[in-house]
PDB file of N, CA and C in Angstrom:
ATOM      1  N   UNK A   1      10.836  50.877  31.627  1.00  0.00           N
ATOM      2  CA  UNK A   1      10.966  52.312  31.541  1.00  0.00           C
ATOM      3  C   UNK A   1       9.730  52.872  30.847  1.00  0.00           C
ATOM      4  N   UNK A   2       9.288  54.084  31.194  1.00  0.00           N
ATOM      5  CA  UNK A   2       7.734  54.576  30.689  1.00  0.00           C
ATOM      6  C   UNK A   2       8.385  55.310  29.483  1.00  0.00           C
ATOM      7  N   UNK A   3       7.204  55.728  28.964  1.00  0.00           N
ATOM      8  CA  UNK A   3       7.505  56.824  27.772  1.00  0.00           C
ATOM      9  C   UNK A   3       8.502  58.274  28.132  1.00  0.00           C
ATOM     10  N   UNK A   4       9.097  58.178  27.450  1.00  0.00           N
ATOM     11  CA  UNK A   4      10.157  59.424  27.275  1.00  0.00           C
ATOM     12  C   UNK A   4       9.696  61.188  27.717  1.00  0.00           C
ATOM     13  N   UNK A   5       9.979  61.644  28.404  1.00  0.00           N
ATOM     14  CA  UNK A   5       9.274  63.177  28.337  1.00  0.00           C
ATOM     15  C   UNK A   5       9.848  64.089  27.760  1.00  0.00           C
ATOM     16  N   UNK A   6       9.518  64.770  26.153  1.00  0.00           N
ATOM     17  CA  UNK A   6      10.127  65.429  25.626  1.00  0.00           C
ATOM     18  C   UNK A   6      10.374  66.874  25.988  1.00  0.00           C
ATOM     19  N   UNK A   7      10.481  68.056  25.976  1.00  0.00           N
ATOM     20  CA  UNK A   7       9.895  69.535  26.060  1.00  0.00           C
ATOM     21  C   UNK A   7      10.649  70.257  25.101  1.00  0.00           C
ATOM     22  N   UNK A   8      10.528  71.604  24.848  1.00  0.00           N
ATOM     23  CA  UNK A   8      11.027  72.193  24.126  1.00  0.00           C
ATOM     24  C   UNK A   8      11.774  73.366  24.932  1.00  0.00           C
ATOM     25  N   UNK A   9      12.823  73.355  24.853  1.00  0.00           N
ATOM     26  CA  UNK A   9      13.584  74.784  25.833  1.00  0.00           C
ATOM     27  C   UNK A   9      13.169  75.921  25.240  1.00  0.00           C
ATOM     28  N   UNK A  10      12.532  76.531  26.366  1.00  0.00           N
ATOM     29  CA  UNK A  10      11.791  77.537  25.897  1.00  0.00           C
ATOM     30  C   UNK A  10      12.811  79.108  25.682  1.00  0.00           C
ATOM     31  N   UNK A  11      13.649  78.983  26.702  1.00  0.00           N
ATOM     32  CA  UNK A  11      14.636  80.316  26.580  1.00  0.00           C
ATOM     33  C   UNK A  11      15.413  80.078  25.415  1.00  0.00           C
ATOM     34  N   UNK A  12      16.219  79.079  24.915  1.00  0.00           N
ATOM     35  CA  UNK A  12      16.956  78.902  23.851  1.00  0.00           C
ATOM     36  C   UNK A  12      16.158  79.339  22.681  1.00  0.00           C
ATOM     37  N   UNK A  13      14.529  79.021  22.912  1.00  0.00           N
ATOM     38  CA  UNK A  13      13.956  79.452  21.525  1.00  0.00           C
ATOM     39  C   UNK A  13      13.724  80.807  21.063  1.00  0.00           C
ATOM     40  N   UNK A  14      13.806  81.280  22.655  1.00  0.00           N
ATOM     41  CA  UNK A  14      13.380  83.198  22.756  1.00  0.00           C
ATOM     42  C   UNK A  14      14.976  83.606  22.492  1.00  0.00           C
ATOM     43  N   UNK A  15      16.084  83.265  22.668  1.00  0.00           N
ATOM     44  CA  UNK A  15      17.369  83.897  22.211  1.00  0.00           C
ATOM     45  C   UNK A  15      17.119  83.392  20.668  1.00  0.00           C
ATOM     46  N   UNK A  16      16.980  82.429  20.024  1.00  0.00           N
ATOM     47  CA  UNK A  16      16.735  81.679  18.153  1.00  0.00           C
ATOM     48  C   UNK A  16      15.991  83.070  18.064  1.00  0.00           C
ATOM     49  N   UNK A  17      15.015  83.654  18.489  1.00  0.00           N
ATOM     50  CA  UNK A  17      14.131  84.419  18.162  1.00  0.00           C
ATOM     51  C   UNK A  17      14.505  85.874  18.067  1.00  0.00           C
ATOM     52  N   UNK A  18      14.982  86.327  18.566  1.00  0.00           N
ATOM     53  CA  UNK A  18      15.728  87.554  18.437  1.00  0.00           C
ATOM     54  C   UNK A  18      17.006  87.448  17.732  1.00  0.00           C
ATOM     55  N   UNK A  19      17.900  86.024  17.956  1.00  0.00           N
ATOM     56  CA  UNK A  19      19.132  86.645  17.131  1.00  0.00           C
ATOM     57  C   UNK A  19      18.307  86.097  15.436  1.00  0.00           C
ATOM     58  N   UNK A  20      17.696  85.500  15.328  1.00  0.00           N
ATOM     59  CA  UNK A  20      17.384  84.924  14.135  1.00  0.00           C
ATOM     60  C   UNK A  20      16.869  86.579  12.971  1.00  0.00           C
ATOM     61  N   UNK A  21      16.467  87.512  13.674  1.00  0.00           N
ATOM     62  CA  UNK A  21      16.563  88.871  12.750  1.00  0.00           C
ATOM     63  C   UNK A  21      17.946  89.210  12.136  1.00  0.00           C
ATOM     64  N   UNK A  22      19.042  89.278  12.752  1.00  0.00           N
ATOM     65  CA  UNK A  22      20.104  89.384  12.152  1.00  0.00           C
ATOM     66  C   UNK A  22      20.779  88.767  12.347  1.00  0.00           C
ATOM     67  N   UNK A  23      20.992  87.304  12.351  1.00  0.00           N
ATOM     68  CA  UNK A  23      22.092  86.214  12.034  1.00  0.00           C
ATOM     69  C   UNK A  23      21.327  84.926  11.210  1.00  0.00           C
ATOM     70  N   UNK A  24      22.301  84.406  10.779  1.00  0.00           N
ATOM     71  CA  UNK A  24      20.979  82.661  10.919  1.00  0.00           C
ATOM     72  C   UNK A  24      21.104  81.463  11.632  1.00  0.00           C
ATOM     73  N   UNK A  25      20.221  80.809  11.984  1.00  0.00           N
ATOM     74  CA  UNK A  25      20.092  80.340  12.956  1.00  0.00           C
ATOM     75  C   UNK A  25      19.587  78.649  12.854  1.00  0.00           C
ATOM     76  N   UNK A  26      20.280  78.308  13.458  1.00  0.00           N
ATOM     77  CA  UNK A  26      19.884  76.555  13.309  1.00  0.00           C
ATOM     78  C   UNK A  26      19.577  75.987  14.825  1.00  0.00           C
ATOM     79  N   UNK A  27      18.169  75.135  14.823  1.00  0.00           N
ATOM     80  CA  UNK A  27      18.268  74.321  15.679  1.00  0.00           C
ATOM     81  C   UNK A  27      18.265  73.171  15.643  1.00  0.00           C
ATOM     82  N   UNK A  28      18.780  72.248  16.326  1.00  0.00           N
ATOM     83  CA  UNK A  28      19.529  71.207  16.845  1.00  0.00           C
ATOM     84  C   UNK A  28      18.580  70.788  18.121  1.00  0.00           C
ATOM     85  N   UNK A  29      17.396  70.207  17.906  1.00  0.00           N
ATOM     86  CA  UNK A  29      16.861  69.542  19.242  1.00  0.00           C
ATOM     87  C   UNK A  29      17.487  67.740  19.378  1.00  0.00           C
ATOM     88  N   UNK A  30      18.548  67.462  19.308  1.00  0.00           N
ATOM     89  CA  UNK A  30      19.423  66.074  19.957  1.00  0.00           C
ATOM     90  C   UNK A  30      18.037  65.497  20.650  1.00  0.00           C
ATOM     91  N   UNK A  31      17.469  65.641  21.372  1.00  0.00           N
ATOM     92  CA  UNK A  31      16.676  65.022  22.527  1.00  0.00           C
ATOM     93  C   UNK A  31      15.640  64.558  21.503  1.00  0.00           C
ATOM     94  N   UNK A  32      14.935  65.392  21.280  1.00  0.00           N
ATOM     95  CA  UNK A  32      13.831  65.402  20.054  1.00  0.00           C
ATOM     96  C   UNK A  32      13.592  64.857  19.066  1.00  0.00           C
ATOM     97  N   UNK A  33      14.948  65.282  18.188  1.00  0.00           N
ATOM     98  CA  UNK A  33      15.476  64.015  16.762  1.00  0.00           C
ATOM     99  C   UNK A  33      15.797  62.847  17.599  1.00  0.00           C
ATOM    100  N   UNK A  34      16.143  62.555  18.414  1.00  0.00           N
ATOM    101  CA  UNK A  34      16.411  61.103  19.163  1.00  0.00           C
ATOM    102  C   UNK A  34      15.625  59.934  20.020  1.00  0.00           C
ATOM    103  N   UNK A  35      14.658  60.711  19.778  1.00  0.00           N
ATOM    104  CA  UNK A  35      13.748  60.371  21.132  1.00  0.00           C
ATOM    105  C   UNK A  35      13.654  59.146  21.810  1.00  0.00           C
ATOM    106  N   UNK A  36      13.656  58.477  20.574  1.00  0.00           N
ATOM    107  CA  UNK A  36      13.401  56.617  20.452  1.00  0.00           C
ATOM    108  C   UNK A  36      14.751  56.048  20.975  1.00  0.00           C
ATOM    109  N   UNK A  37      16.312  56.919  20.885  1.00  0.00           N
ATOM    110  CA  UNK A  37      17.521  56.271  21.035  1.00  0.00           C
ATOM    111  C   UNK A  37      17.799  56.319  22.540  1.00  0.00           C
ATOM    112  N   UNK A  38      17.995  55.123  23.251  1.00  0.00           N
ATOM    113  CA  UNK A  38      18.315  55.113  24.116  1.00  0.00           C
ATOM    114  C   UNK A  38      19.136  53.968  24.435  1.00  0.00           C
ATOM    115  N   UNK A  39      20.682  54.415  25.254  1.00  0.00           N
ATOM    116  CA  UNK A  39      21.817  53.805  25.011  1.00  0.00           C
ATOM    117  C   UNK A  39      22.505  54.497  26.419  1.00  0.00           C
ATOM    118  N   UNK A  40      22.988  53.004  26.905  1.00  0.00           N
ATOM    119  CA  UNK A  40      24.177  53.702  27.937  1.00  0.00           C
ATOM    120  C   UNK A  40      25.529  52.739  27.532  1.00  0.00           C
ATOM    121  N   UNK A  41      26.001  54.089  28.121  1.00  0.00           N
ATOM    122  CA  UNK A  41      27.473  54.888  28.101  1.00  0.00           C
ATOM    123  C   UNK A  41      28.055  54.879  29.376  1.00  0.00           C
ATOM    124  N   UNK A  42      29.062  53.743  30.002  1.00  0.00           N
ATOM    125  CA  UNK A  42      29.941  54.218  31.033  1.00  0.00           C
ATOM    126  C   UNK A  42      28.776  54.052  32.141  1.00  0.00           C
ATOM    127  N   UNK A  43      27.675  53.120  31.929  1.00  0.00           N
ATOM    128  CA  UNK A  43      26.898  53.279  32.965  1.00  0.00           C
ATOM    129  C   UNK A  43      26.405  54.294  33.397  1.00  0.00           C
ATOM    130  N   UNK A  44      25.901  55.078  32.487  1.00  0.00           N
ATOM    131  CA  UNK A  44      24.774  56.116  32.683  1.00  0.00           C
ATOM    132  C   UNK A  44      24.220  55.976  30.916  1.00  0.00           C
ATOM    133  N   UNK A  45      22.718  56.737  30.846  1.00  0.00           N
ATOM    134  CA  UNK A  45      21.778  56.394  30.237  1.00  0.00           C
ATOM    135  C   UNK A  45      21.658  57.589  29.087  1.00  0.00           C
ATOM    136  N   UNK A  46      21.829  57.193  28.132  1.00  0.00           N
ATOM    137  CA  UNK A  46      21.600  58.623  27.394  1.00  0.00           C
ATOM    138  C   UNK A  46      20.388  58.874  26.112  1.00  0.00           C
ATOM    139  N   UNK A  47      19.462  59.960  26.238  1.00  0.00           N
ATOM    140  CA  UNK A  47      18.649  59.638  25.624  1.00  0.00           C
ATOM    141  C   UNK A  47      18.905  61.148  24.265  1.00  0.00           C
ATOM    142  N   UNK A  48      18.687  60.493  23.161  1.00  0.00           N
ATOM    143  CA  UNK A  48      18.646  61.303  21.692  1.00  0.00           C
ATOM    144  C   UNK A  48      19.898  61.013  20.533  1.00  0.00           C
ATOM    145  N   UNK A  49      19.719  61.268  19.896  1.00  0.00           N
ATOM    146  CA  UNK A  49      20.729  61.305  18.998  1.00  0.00           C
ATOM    147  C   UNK A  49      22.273  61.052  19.344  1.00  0.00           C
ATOM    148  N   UNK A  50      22.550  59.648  19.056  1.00  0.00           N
ATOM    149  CA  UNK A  50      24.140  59.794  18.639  1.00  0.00           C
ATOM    150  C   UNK A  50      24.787  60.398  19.260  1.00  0.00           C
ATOM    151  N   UNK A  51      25.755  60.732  20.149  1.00  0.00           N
ATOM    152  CA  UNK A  51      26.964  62.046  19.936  1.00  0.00           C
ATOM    153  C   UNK A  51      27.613  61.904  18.613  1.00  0.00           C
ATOM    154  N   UNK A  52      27.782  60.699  17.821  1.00  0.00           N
ATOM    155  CA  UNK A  52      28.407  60.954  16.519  1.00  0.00           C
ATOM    156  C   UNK A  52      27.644  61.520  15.623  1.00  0.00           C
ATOM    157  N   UNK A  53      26.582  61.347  15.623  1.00  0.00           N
ATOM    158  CA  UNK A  53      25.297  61.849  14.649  1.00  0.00           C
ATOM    159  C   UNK A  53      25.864  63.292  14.782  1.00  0.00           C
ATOM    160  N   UNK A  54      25.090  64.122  16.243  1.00  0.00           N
ATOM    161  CA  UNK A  54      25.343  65.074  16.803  1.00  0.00           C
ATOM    162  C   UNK A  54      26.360  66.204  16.380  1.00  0.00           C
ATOM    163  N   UNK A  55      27.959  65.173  16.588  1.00  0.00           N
ATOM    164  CA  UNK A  55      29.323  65.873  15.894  1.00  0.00           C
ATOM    165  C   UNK A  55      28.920  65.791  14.808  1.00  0.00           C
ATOM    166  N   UNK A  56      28.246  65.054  13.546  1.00  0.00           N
ATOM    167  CA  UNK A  56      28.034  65.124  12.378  1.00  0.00           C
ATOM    168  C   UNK A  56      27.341  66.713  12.078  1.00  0.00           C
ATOM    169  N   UNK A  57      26.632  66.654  12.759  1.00  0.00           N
ATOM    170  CA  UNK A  57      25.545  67.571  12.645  1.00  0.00           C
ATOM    171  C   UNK A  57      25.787  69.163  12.472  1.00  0.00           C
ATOM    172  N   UNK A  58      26.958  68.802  13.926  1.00  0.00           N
ATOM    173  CA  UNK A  58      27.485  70.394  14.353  1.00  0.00           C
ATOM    174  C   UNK A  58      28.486  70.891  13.230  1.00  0.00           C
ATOM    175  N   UNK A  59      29.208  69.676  12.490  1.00  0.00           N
ATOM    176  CA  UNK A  59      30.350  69.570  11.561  1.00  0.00           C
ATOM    177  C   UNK A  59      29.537  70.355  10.568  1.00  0.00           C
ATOM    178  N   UNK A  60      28.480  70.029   9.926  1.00  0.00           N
ATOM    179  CA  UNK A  60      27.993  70.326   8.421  1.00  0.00           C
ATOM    180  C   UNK A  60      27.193  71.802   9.109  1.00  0.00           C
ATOM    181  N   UNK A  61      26.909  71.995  10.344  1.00  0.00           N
ATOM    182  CA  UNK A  61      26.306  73.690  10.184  1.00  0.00           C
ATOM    183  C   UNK A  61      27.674  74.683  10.453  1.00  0.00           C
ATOM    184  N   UNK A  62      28.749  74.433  11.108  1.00  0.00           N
ATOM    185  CA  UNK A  62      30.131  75.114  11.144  1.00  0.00           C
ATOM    186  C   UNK A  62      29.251  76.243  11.814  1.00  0.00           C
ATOM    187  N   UNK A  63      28.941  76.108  12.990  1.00  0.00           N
ATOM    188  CA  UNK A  63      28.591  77.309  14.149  1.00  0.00           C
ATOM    189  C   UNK A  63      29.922  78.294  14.505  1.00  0.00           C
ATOM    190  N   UNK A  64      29.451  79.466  15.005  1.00  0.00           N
ATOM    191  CA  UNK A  64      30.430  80.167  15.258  1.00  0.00           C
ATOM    192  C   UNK A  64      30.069  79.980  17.109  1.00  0.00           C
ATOM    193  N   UNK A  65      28.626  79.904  17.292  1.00  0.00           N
ATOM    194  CA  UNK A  65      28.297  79.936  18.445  1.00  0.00           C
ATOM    195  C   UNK A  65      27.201  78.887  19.111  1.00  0.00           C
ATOM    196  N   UNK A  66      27.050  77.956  20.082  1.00  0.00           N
ATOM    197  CA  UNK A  66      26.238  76.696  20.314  1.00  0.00           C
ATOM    198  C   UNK A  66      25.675  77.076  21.678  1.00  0.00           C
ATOM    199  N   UNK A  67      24.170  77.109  21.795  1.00  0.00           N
ATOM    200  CA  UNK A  67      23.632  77.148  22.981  1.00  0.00           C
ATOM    201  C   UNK A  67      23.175  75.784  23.351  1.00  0.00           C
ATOM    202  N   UNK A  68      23.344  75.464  24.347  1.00  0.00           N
ATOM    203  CA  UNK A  68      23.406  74.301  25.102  1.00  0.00           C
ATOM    204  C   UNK A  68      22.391  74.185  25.965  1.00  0.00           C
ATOM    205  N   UNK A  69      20.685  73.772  25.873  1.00  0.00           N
ATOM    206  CA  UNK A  69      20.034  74.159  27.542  1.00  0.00           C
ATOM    207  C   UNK A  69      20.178  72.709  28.202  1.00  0.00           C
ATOM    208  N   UNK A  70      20.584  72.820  29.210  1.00  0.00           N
ATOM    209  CA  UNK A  70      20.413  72.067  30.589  1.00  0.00           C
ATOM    210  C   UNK A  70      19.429  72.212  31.567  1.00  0.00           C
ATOM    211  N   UNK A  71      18.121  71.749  31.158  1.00  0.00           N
ATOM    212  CA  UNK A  71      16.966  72.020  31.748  1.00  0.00           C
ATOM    213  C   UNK A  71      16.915  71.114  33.383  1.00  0.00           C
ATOM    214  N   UNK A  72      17.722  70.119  33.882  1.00  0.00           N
ATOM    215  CA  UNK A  72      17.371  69.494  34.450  1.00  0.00           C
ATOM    216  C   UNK A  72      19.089  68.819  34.815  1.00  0.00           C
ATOM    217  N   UNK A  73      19.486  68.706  36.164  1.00  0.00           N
ATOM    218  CA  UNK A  73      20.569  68.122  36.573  1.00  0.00           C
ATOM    219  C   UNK A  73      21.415  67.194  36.219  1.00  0.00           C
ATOM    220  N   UNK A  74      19.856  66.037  36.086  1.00  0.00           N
ATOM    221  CA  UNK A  74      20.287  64.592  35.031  1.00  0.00           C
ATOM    222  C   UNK A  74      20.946  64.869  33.737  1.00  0.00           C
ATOM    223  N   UNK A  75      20.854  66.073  33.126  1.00  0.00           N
ATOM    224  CA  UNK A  75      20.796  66.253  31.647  1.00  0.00           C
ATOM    225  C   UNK A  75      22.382  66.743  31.734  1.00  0.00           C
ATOM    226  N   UNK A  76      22.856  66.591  32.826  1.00  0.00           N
ATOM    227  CA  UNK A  76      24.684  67.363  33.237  1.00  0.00           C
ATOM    228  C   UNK A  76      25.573  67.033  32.462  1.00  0.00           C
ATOM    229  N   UNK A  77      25.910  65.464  32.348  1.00  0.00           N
ATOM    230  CA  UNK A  77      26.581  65.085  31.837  1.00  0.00           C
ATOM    231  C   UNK A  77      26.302  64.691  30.382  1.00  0.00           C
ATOM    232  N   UNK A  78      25.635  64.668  29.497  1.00  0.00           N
ATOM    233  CA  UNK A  78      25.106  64.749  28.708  1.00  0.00           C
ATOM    234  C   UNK A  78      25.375  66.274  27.926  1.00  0.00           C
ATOM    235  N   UNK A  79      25.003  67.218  28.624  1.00  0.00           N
ATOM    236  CA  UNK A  79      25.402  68.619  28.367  1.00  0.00           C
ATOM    237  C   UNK A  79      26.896  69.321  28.232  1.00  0.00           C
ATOM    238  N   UNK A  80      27.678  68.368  29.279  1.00  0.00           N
ATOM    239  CA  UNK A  80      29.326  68.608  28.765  1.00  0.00           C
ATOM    240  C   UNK A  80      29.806  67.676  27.947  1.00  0.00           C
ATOM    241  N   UNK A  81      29.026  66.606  27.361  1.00  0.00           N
ATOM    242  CA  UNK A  81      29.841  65.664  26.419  1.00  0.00           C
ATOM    243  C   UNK A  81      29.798  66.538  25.175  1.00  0.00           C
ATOM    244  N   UNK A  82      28.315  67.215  25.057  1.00  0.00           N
ATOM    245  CA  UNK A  82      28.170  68.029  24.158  1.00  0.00           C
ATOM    246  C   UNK A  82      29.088  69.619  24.085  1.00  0.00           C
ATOM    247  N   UNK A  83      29.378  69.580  24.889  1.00  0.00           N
ATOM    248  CA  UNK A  83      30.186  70.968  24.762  1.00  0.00           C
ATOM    249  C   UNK A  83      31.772  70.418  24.534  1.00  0.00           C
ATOM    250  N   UNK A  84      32.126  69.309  24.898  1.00  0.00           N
ATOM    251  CA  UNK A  84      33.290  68.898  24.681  1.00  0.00           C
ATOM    252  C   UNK A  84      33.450  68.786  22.959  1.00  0.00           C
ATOM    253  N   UNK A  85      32.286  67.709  22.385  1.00  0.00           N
ATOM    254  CA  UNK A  85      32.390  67.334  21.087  1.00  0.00           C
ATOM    255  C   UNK A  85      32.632  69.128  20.414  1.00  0.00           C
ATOM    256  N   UNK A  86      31.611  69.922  21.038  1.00  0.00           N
ATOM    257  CA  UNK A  86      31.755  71.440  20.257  1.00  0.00           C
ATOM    258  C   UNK A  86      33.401  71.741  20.297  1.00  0.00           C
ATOM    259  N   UNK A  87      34.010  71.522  21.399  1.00  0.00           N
ATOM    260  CA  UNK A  87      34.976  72.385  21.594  1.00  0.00           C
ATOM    261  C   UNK A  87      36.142  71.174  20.732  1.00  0.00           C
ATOM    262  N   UNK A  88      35.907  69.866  20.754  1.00  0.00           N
ATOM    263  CA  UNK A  88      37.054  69.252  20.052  1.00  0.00           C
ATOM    264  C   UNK A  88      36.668  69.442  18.218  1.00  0.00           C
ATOM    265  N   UNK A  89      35.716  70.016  17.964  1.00  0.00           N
ATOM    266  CA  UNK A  89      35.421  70.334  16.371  1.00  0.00           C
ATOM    267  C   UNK A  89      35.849  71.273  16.415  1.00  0.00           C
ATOM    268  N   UNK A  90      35.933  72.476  16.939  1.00  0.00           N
ATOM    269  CA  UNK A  90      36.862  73.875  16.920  1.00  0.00           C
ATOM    270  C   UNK A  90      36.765  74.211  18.162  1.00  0.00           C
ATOM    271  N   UNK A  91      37.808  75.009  18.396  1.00  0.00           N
ATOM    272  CA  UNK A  91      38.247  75.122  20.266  1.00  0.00           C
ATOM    273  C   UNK A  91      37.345  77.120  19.781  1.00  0.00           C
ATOM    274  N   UNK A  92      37.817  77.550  18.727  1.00  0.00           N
ATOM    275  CA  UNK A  92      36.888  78.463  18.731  1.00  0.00           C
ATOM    276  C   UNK A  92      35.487  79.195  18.703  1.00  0.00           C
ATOM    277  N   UNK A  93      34.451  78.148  18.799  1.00  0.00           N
ATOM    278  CA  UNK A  93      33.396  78.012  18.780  1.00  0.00           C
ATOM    279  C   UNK A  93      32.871  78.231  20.156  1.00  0.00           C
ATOM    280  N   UNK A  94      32.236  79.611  20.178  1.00  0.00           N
ATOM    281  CA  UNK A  94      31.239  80.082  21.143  1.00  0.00           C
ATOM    282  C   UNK A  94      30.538  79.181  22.074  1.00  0.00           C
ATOM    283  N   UNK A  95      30.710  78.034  23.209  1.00  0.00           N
ATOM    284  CA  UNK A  95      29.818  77.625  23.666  1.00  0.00           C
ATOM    285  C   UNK A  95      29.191  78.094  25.167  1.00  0.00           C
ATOM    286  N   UNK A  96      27.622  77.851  25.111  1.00  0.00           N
ATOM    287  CA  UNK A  96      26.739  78.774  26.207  1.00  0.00           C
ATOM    288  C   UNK A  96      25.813  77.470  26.580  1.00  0.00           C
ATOM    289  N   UNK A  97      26.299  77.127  28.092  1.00  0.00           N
ATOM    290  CA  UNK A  97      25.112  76.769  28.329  1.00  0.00           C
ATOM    291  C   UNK A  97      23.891  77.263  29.386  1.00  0.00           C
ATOM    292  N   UNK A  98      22.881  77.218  29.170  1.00  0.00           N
ATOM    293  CA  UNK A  98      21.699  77.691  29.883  1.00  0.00           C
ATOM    294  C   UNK A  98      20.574  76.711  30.506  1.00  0.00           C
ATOM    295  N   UNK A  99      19.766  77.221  30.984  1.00  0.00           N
ATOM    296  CA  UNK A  99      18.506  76.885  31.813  1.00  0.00           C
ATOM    297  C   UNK A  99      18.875  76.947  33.277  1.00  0.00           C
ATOM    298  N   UNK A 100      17.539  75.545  33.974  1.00  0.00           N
ATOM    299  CA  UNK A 100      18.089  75.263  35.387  1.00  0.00           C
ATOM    300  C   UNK A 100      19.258  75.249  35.631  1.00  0.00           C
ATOM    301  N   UNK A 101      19.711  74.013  35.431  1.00  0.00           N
ATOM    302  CA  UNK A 101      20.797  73.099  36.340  1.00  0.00           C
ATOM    303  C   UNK A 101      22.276  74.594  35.800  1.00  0.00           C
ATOM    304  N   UNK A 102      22.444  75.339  34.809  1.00  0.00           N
ATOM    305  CA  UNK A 102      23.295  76.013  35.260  1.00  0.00           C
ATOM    306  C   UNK A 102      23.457  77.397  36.076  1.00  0.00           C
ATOM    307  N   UNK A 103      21.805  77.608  36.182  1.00  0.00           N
ATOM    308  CA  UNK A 103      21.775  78.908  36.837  1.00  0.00           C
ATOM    309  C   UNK A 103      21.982  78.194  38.423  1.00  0.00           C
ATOM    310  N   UNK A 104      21.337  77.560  38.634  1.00  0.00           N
ATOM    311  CA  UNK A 104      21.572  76.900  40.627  1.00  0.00           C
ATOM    312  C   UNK A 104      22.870  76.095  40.568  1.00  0.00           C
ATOM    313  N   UNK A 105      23.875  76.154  39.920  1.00  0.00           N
ATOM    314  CA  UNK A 105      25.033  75.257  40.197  1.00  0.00           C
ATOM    315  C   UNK A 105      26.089  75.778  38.923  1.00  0.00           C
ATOM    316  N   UNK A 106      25.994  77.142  39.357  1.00  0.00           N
ATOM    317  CA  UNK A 106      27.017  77.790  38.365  1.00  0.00           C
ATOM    318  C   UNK A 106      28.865  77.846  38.686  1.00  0.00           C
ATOM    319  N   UNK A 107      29.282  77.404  39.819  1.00  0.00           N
ATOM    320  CA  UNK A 107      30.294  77.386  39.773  1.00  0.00           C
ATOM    321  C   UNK A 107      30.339  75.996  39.268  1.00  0.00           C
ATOM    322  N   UNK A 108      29.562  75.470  39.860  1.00  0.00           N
ATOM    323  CA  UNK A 108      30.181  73.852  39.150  1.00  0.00           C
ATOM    324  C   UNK A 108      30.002  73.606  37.471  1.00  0.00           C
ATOM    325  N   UNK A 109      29.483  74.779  36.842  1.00  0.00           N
ATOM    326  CA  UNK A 109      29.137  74.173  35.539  1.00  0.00           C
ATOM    327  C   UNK A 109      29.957  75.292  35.301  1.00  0.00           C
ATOM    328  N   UNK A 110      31.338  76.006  35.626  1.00  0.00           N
ATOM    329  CA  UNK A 110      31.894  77.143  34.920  1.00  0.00           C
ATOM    330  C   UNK A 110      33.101  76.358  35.292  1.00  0.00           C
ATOM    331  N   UNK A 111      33.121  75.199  35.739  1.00  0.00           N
ATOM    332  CA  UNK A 111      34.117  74.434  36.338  1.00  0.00           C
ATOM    333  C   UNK A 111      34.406  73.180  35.568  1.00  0.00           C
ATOM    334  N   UNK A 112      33.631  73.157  34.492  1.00  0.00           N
ATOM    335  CA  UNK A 112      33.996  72.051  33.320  1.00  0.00           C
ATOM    336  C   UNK A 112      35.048  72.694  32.412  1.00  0.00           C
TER     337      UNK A 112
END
């Protein structure tokens, strides 16, 4: 396997950026802090941080609201494990996910 390709979601950072005037704001790059971790799961491949780390993570900031980007198709399932862990730490917690893969395949990702 070659080196890892990181990026930075660029829309998630432009919403951090505006709500960050009047709220506060934490980011959580999983992919980023993880880079080096790579581990499969159920026969698929997952690259960054833990999901336990992750739930750790989300536990000690107590979000009211979690943006999620899904830059890329592959990143699917990966992206609802994460919205699951959000929603089994509080079912009330705001979750949004964005980028590619949910703007071209929005019924299927409003369908998790």
């Amino acid at each position: 396997m070659g080196r890892p390709f990181v990026f930075q979601p660029l829309g998630l950072l432009y919403v951090a950026a505006v709500l960050e005037k009047d709220y506060p704001v934490e980011i959580v790059d999983a992919t980023l802090e993880g880079w080096r971790e790579l581990r499969e799961i159920d026969g698929k491949y997952y690259l960054g941080l833990p999901f336990e780390k992750l739930k750790q993570r989300i536990e000690n900031i107590k979000p009211d609201i979690v943006g999620i980007s899904v830059p890329f198709s592959v990143n699917e399932f990966s992206a609802l494990k994460v919205a699951s862990i959000v929603k089994e730490i509080d079912k009330n917690i705001i979750t949004i996910l964005g980028g590619h893969h949910p703007s071209v395949r929005p019924i299927e990702t409003l369908s998790f």
